[in-house]
Protein backbone atom coordinates (compact mmCIF):
# COMPACT_ATOMS: atom_id res chain seq x y z
CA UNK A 1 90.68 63.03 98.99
CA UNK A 2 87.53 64.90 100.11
CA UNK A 3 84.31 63.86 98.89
CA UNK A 4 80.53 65.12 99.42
CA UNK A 5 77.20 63.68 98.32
CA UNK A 6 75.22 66.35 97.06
CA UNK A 7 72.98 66.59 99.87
CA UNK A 8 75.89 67.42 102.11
CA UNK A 9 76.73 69.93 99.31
CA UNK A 10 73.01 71.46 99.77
CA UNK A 11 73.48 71.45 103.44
CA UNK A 12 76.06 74.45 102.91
CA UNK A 13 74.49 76.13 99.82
CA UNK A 14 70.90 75.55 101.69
CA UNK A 15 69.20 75.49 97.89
CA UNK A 16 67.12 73.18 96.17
CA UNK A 17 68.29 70.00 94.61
CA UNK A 18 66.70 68.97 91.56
CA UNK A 19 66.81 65.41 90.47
CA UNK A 20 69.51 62.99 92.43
CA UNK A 21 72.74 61.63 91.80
CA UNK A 22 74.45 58.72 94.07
CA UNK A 23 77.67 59.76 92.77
CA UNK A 24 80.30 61.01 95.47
CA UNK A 25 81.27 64.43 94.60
CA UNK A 26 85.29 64.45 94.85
CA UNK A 27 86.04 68.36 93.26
CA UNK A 28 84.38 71.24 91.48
CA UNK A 29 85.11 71.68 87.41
CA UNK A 30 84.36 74.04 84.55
CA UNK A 31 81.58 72.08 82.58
CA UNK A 32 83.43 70.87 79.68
CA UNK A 33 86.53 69.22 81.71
CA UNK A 34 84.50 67.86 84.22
CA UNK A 35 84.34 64.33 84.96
CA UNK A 36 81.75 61.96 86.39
CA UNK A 37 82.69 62.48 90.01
CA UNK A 38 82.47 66.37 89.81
CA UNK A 39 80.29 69.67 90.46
CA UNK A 40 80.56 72.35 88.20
CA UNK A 41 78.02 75.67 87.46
CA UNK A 42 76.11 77.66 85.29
CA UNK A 43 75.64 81.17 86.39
CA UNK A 44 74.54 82.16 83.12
CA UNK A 45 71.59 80.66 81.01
CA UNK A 46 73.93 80.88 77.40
CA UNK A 47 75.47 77.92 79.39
CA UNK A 48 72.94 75.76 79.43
CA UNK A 49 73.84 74.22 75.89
CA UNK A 50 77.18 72.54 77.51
CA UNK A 51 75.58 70.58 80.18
CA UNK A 52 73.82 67.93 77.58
CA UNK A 53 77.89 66.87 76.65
CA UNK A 54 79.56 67.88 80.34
CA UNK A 55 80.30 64.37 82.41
CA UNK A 56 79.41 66.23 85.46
CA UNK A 57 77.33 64.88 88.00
CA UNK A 58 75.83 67.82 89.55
CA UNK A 59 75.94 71.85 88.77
CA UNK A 60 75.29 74.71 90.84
CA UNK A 61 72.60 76.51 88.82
CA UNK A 62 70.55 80.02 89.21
CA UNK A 63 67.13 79.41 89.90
CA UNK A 64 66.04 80.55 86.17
CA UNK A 65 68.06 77.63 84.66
CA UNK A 66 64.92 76.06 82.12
CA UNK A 67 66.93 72.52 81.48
CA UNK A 68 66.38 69.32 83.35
CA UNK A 69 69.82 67.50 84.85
CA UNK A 70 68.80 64.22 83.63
CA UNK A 71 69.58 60.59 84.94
CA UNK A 72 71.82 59.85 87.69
CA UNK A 73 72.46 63.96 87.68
CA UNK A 74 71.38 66.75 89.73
CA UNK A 75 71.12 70.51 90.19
CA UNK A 76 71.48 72.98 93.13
CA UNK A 77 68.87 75.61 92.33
CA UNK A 78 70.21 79.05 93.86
CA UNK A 79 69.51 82.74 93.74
CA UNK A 80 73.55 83.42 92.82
CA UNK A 81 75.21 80.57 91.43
CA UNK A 82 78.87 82.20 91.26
CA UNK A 83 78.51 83.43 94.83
CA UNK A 84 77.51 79.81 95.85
CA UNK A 85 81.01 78.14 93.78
CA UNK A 86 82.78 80.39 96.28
CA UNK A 87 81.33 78.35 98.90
CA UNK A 88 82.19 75.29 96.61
CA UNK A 89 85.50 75.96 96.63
CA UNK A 90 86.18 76.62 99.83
CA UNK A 91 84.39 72.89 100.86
CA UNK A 92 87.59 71.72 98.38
CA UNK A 93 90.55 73.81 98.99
CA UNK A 94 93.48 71.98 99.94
CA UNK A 95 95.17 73.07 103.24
CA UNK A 96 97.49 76.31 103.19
CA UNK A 97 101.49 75.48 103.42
CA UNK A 98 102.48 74.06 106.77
CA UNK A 99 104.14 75.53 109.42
CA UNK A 100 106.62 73.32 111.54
CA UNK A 101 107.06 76.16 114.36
CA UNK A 102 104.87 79.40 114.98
CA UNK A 103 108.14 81.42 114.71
CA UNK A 104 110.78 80.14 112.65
CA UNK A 105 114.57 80.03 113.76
CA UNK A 106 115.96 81.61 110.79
CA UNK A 107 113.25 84.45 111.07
CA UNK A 108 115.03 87.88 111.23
CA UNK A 109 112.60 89.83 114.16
CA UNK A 110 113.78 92.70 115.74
CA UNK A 111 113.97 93.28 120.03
CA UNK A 112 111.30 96.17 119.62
CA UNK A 113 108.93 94.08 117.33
CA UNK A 114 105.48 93.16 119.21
CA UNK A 115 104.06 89.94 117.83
CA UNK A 116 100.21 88.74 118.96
CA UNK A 117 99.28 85.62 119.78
CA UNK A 118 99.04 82.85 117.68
CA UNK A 119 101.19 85.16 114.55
CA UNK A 120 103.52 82.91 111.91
CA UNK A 121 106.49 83.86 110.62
CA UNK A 122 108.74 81.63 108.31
CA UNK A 123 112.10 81.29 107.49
CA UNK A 124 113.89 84.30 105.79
CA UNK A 125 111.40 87.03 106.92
CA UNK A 126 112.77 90.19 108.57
CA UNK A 127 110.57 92.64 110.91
CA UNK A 128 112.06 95.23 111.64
CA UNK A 129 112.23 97.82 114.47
CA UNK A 130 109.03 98.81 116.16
CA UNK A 131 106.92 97.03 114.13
CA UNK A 132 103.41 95.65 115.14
CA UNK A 133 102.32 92.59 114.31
CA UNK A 134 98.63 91.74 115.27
CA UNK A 135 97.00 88.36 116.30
CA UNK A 136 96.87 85.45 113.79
CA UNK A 137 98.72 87.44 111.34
CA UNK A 138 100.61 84.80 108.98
CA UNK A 139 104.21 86.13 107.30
CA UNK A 140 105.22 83.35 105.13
CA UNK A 141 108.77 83.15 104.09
CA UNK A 142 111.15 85.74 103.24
CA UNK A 143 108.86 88.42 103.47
CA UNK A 144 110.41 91.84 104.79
CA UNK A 145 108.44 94.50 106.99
CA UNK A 146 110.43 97.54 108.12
CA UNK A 147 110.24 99.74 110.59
CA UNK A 148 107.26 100.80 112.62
CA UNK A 149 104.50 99.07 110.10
CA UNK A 150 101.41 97.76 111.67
CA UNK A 151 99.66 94.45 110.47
CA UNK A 152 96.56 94.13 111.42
CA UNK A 153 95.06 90.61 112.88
CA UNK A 154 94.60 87.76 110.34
CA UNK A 155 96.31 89.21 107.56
CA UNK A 156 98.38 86.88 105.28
CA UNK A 157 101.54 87.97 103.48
CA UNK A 158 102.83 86.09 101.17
CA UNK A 159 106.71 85.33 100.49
CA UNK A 160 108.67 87.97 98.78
CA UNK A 161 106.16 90.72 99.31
CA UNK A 162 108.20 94.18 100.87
CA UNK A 163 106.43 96.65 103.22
CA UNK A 164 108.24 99.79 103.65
CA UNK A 165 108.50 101.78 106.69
CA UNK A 166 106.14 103.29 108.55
CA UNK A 167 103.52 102.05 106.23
CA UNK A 168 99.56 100.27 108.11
CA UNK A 169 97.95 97.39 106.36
CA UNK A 170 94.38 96.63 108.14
CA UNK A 171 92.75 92.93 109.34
CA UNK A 172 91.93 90.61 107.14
CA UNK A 173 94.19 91.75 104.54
CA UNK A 174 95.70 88.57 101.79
CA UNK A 175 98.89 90.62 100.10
CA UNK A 176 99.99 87.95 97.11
CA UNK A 177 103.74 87.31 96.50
CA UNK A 178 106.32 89.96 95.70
CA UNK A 179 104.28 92.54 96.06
CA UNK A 180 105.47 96.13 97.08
CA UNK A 181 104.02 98.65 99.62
CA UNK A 182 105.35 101.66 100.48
CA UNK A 183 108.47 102.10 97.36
CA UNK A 184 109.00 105.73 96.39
CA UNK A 185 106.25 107.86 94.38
CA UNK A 186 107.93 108.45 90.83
CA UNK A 187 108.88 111.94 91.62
CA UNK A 188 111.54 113.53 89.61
CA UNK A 189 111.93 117.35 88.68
CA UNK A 190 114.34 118.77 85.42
CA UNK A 191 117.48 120.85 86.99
CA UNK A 192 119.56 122.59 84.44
CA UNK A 193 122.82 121.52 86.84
CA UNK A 194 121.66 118.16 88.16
CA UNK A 195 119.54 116.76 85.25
CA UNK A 196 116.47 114.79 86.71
CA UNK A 197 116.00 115.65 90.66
CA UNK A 198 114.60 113.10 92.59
CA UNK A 199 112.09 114.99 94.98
CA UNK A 200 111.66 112.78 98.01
CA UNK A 201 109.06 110.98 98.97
CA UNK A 202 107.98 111.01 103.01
CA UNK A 203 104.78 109.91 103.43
CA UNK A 204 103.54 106.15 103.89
CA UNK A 205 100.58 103.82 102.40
CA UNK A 206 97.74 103.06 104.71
CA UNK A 207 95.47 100.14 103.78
CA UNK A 208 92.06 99.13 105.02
CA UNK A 209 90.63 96.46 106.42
CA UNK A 210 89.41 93.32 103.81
CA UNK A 211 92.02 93.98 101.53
CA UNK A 212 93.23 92.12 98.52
CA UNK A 213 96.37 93.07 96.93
CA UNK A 214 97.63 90.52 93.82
CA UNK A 215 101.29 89.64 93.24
CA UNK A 216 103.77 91.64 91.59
CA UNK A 217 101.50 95.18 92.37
CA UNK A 218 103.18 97.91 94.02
CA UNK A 219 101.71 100.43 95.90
CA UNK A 220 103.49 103.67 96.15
CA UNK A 221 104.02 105.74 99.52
CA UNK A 222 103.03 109.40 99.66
CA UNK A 223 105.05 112.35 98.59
CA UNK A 224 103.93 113.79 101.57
CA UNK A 225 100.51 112.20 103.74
CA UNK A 226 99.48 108.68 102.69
CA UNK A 227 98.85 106.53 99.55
CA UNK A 228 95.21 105.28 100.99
CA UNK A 229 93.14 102.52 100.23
CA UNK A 230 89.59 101.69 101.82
CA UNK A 231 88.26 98.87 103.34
CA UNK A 232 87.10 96.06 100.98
CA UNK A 233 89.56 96.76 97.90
CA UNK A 234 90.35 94.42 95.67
CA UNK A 235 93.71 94.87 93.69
CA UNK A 236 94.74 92.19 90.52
CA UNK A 237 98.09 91.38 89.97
CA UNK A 238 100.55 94.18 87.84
CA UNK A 239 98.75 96.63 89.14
CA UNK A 240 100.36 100.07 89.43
CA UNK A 241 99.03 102.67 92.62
CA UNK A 242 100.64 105.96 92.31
CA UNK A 243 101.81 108.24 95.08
CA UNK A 244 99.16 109.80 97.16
CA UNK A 245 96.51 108.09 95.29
CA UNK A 246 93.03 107.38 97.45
CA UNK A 247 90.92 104.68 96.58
CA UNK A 248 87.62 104.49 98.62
CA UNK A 249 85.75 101.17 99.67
CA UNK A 250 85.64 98.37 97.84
CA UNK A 251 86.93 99.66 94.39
CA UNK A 252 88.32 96.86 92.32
CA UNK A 253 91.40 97.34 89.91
CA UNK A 254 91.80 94.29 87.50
CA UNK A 255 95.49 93.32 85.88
CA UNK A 256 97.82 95.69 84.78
CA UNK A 257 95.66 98.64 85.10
CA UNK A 258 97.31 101.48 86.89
CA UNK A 259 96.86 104.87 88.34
CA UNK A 260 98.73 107.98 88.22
CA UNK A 261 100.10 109.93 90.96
CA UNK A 262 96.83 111.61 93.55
CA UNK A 263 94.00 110.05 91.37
CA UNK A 264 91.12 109.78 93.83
CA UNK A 265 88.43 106.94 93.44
CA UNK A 266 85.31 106.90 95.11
CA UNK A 267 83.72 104.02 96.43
CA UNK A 268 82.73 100.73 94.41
CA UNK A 269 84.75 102.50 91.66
CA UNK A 270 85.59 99.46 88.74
CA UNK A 271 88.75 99.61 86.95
CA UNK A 272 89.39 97.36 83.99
CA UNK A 273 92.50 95.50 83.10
CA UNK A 274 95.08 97.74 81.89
CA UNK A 275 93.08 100.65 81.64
CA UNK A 276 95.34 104.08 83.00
CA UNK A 277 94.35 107.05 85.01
CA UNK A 278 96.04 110.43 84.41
CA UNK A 279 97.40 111.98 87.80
CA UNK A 280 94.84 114.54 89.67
CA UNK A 281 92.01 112.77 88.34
CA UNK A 282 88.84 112.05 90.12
CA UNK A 283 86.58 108.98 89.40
CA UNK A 284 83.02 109.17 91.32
CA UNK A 285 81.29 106.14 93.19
CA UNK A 286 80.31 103.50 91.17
CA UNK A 287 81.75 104.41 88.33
CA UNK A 288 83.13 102.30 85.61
CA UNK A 289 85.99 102.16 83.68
CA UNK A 290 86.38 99.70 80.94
CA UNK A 291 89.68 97.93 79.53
CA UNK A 292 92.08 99.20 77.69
CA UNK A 293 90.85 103.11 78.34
CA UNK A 294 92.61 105.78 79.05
CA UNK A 295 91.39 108.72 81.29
CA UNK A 296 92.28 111.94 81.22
CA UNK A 297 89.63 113.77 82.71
CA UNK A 298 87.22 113.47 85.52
CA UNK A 299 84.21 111.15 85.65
CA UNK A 300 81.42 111.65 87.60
CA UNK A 301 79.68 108.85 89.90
CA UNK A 302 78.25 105.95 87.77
CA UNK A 303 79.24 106.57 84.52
CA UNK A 304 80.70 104.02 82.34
CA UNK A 305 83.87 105.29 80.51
CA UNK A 306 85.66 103.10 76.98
CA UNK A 307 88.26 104.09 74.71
CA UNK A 308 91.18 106.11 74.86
CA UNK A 309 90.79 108.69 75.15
CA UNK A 310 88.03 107.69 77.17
CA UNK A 311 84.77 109.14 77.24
CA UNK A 312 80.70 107.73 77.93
CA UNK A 313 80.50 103.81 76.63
CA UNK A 314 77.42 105.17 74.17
CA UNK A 315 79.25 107.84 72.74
CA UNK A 316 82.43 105.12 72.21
CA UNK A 317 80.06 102.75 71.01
CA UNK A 318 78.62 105.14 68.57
CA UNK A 319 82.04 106.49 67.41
CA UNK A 320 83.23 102.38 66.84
CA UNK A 321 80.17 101.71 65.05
CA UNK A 322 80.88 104.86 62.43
CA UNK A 323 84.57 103.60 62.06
CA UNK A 324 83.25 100.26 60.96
CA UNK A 325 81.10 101.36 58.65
CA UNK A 326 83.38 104.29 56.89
CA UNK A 327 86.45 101.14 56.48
CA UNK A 328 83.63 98.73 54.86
CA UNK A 329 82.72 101.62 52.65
CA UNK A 330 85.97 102.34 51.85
CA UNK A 331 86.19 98.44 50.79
CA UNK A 332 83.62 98.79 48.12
């Protein structure tokens, strides 16, 4: 079991510890399940009022935290306290699943595959024809990659993820398990012979580097050019990227959220869970879209959109607030 004293702690975080505890640190906690031997954090003062009953022995605090820790307790006073649990966590994380042999026997790889040095593949994966793999890339098992994708170097894909032909995923990529890249765009035209026609779909996904894709999400290849997204993206699990979508850099689409077929994101563009984007829609940098909304039209760079359909957060706010009150008059 790993343990730290909270110095060692501070050594990382390079804060300031008020007060002291003697206490061996063994693994970070929320505050109200943590026990004596634990870290946990407040990142928000509201949360002050649980430390008096939390067991902890230390928190990661912002430096505006107005409570003392108390005896045999201590605080790390730092300018981001959620940013610094990341660092936490990673002093704790238990080691990724082992691998017995860089290349497994029952690995599927294709004569024309190029692998770089130091790349993992486990049992059950396929790579197909003409694929490139880049350095410290790691495919855990029964993953498949078809023909002619490139993986960039350290990228991690997860077991039961597919990557269709012809499709790029960057460096330092994580894609979860069972997700998709690269299925057909939903493309399907009325035929008064044939019934629904499915129009075919020729293009490929490209993804940039830093990407974060969650299990289960599927991003769809191009009807013709590429499904795109930029470097720095960060993807939730269920999520839904239609054909010849574009997201810029570092947009972030939480769970079951989707978009449409060509919607175009800008960069730092924030998508709430299960909030949907009508096709040919353009969202500008930095805007934000919050859960449950549906949009329909454009939105212009850092505006915050609610409700369905959606429109400015002030003007939804407004319109919720006149709602309430007509029902409670209605009640008198």
């Amino acid at each position: 079991m790993k343990s730290y004293s909270i110095q060692e702690i501070n050594e990382v975080l390079q804060g300031t510890i008020v007060g002291n505890t003697s206490i061996k640190i063994t693994a970070p906690e929320q505050l109200e399940l943590a026990n004596i031997s634990e870290i946990s954090f407040i990142g928000n003062k509201k949360y002050e009022k649980f430390w008096a009953t939390s067991k902890a022995c230390a928190a990661v605090v912002n430096e505006d935290i107005s409570i003392e820790p108390g005896e045999n307790r201590a605080f790390i006073k730092v300018k981001n306290a959620d940013l610094a649990m990341s660092q936490v966590l990673e002093l704790f994380a238990p080691p990724t699943p082992l691998f017995s042999t860089n290349i497994h026997p029952k690995a599927v790889i294709d004569l024309t595959a190029i692998i770089g040095n130091g790349t993992r593949i486990g049992a059950g994966s396929y790579i197909g024809p003409k694929v490139l793999l880049g350095e410290n890339v790691t495919i855990y098992p029964n993953v498949t990659i078809l023909d002619e994708c490139t993986i960039g170097k350290n990228t991690i894909i997860w077991s039961g993820t597919v990557v269709r032909e012809r499709c790029h995923i960057g460096s330092d990529c994580i894609i979860h398990p069972n997700a998709t890249i690269g299925a057909d765009g939903f493309g399907f035209r009325p035929c008064p012979e044939r019934g629904l026609v499915k129009i075919p779909q020729i293009g490929n996904v490209i993804i940039g580097n830093g990407v974060e894709i969650g299990a289960n999400s599927c991003v769809d290849r191009g009807k013709f050019s590429s499904t795109v997204l930029g470097d720095g993206c960060k993807i939730d699990n269920l999520v839904q990227i239609g054909h010849n979508s574009r997201l810029g850099k570092f947009c972030i689409m939480a769970g079951n959220s989707g978009l449409a077929g060509s919607v175009t994101l800008g960069n730092g563009v924030i998508i709430g869970g299960s909030a949907s984007i009508k096709d040919h829609t353009t969202i500008g940098d930095g805007a934000i879209v919050g859960a449950g909304s549906g949009v329909v039209t454009d939105i212009p760079a850092g505006k915050t959109m609610l409700g369905y359909p959606a429109v400015e957060a002030r003007d939804a706010l407004k319109q919720w607030a006149i709602l309430k009150r007509l029902v409670n008059d209605l009640k008198k």
